[in-house]
C-alpha atoms as a PDB file:
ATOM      1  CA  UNK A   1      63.883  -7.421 -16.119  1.00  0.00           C
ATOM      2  CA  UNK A   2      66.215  -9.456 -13.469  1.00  0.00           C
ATOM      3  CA  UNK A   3      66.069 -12.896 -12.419  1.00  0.00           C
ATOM      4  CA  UNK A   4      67.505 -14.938  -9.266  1.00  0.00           C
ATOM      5  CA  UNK A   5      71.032 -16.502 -10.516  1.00  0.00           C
ATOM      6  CA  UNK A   6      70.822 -20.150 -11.145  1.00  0.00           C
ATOM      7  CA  UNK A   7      70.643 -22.198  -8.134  1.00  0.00           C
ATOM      8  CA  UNK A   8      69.594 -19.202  -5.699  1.00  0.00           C
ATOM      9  CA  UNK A   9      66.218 -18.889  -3.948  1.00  0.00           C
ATOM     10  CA  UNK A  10      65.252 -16.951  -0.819  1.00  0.00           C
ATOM     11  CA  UNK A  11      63.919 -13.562   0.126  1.00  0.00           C
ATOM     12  CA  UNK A  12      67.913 -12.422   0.947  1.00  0.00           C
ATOM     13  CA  UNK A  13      69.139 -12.694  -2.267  1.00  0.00           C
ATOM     14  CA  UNK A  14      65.547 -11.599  -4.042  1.00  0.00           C
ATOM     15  CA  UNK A  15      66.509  -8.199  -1.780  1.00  0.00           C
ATOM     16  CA  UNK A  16      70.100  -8.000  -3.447  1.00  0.00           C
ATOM     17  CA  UNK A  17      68.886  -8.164  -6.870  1.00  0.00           C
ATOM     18  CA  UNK A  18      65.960  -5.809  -6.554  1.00  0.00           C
ATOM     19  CA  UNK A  19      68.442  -3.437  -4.580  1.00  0.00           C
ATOM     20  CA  UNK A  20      70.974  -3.428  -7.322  1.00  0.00           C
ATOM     21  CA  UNK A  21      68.486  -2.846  -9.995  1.00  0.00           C
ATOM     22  CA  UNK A  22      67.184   0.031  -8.429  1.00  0.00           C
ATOM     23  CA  UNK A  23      71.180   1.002  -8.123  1.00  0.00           C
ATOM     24  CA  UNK A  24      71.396   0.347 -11.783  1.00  0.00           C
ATOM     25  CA  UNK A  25      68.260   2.247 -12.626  1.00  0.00           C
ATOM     26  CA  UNK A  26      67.687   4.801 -10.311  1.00  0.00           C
ATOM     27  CA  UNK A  27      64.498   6.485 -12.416  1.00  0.00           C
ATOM     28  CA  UNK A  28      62.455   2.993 -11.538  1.00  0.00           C
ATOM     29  CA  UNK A  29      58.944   4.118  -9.769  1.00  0.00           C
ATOM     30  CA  UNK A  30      57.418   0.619  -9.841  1.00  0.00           C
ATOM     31  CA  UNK A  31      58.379  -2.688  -9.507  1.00  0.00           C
ATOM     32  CA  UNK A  32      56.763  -6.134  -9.990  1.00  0.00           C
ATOM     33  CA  UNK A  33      58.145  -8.559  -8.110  1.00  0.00           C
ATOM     34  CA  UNK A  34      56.541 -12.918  -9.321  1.00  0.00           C
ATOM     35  CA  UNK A  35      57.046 -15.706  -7.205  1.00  0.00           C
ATOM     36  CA  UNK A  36      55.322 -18.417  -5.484  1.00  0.00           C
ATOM     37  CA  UNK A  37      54.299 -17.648  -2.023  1.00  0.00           C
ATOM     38  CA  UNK A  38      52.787 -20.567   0.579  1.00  0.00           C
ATOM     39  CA  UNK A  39      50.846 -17.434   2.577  1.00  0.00           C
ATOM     40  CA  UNK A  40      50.112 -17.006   5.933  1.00  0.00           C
ATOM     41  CA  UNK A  41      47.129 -17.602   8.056  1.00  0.00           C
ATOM     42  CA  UNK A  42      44.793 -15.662   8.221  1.00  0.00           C
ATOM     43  CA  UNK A  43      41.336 -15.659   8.972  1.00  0.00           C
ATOM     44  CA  UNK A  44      39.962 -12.970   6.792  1.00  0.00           C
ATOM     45  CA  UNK A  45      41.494 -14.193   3.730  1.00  0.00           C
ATOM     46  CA  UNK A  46      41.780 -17.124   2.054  1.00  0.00           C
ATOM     47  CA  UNK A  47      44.988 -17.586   0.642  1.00  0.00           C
ATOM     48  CA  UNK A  48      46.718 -20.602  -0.575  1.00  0.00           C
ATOM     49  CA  UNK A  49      49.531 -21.658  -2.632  1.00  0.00           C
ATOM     50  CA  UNK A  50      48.812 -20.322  -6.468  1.00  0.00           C
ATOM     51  CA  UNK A  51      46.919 -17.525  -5.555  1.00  0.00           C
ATOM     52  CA  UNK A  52      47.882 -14.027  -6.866  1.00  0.00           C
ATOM     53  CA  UNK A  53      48.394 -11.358  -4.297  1.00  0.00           C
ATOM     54  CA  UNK A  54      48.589  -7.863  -4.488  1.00  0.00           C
ATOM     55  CA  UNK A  55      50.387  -5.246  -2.513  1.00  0.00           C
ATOM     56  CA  UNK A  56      49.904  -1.089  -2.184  1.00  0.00           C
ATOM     57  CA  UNK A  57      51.497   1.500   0.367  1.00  0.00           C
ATOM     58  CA  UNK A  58      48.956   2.834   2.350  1.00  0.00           C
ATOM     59  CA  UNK A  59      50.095   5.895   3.823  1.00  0.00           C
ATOM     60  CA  UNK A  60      53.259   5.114   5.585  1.00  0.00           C
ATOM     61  CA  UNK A  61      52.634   1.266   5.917  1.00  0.00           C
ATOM     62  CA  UNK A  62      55.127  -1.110   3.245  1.00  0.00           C
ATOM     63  CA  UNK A  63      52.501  -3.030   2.282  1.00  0.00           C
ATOM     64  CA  UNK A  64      54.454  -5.570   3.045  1.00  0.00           C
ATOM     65  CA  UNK A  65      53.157  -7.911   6.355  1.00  0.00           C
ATOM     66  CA  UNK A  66      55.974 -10.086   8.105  1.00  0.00           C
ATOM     67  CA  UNK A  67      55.137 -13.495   9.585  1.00  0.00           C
ATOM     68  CA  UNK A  68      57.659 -15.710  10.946  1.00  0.00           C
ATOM     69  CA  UNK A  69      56.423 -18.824  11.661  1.00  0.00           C
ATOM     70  CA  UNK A  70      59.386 -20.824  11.780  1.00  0.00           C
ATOM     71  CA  UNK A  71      60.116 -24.370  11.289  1.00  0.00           C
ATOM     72  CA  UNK A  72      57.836 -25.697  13.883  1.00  0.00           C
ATOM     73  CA  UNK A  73      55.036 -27.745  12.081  1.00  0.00           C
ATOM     74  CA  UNK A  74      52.486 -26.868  14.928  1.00  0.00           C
ATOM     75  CA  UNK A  75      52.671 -23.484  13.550  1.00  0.00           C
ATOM     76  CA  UNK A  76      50.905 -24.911  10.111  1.00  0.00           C
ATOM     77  CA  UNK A  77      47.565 -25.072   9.140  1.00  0.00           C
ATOM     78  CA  UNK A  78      45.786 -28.271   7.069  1.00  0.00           C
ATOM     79  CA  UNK A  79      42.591 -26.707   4.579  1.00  0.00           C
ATOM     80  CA  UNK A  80      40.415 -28.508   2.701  1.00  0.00           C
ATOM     81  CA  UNK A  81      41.212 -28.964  -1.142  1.00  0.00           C
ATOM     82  CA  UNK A  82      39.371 -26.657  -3.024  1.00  0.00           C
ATOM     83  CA  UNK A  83      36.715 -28.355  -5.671  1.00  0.00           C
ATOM     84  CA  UNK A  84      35.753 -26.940  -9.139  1.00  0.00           C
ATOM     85  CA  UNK A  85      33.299 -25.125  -7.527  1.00  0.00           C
ATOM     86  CA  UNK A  86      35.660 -23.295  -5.357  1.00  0.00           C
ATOM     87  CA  UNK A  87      38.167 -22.422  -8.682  1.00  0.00           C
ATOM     88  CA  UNK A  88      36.773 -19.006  -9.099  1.00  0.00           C
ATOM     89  CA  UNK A  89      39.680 -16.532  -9.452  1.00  0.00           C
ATOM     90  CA  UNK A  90      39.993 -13.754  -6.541  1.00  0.00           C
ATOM     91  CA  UNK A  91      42.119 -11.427  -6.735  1.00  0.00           C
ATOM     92  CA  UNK A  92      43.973 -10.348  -3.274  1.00  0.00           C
ATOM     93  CA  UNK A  93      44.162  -6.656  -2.946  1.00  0.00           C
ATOM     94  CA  UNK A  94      46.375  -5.363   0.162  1.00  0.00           C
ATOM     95  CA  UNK A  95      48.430  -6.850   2.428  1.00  0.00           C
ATOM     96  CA  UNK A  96      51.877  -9.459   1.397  1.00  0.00           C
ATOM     97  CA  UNK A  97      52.624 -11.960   3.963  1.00  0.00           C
ATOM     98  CA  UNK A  98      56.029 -13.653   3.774  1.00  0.00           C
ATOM     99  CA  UNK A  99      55.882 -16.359   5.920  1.00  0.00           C
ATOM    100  CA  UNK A 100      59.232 -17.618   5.970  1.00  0.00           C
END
């Protein structure tokens, strides 16, 4: 198990740590990395800040899905806020965005 140090955030230094782990332990097959995502648009899914997503390799794909949208707040996307009736957990097979 690794954490972040104290006081350091970002996908940069979440890279270091998970590289020198797997320099540490070079037998590790699979990794679990937690944090909180915002997600990225999409119109397929429905993903919003708290949901739990899931990532696989398919083939020769990362599973891992890019998205820079910058700084620019035209770039963002207002949604409704989800009732009770909409708190049903779904669970996000496939693709990670990073959107930062």
């Amino acid at each position: 198990m690794a954490s972040l140090p104290k006081g350091e955030y970002g996908t940069t230094i979440a890279a270091t740590v998970a590289k020198d782990m797997l320099h540490s332990f070079p037998n590790i097959r699979i990794g679990l990395m937690v944090g909180i995502g915002g997600g990225a648009l999409s119109a397929a899914h429905d993903i919003r800040l708290g949901d739990i997503v899931v990532s696989a390799r398919d083939g020769d794909q990362s599973g891992v899905f890019h998205n820079a949208c910058g700084d620019d707040p035209e770039h963002l996307a207002t949604r409704p806020e989800r009732g009770e009736e909409d708190d049903n957990t779904v669970v996000h097979y496939g693709v990670i965005a990073s959107a930062n």
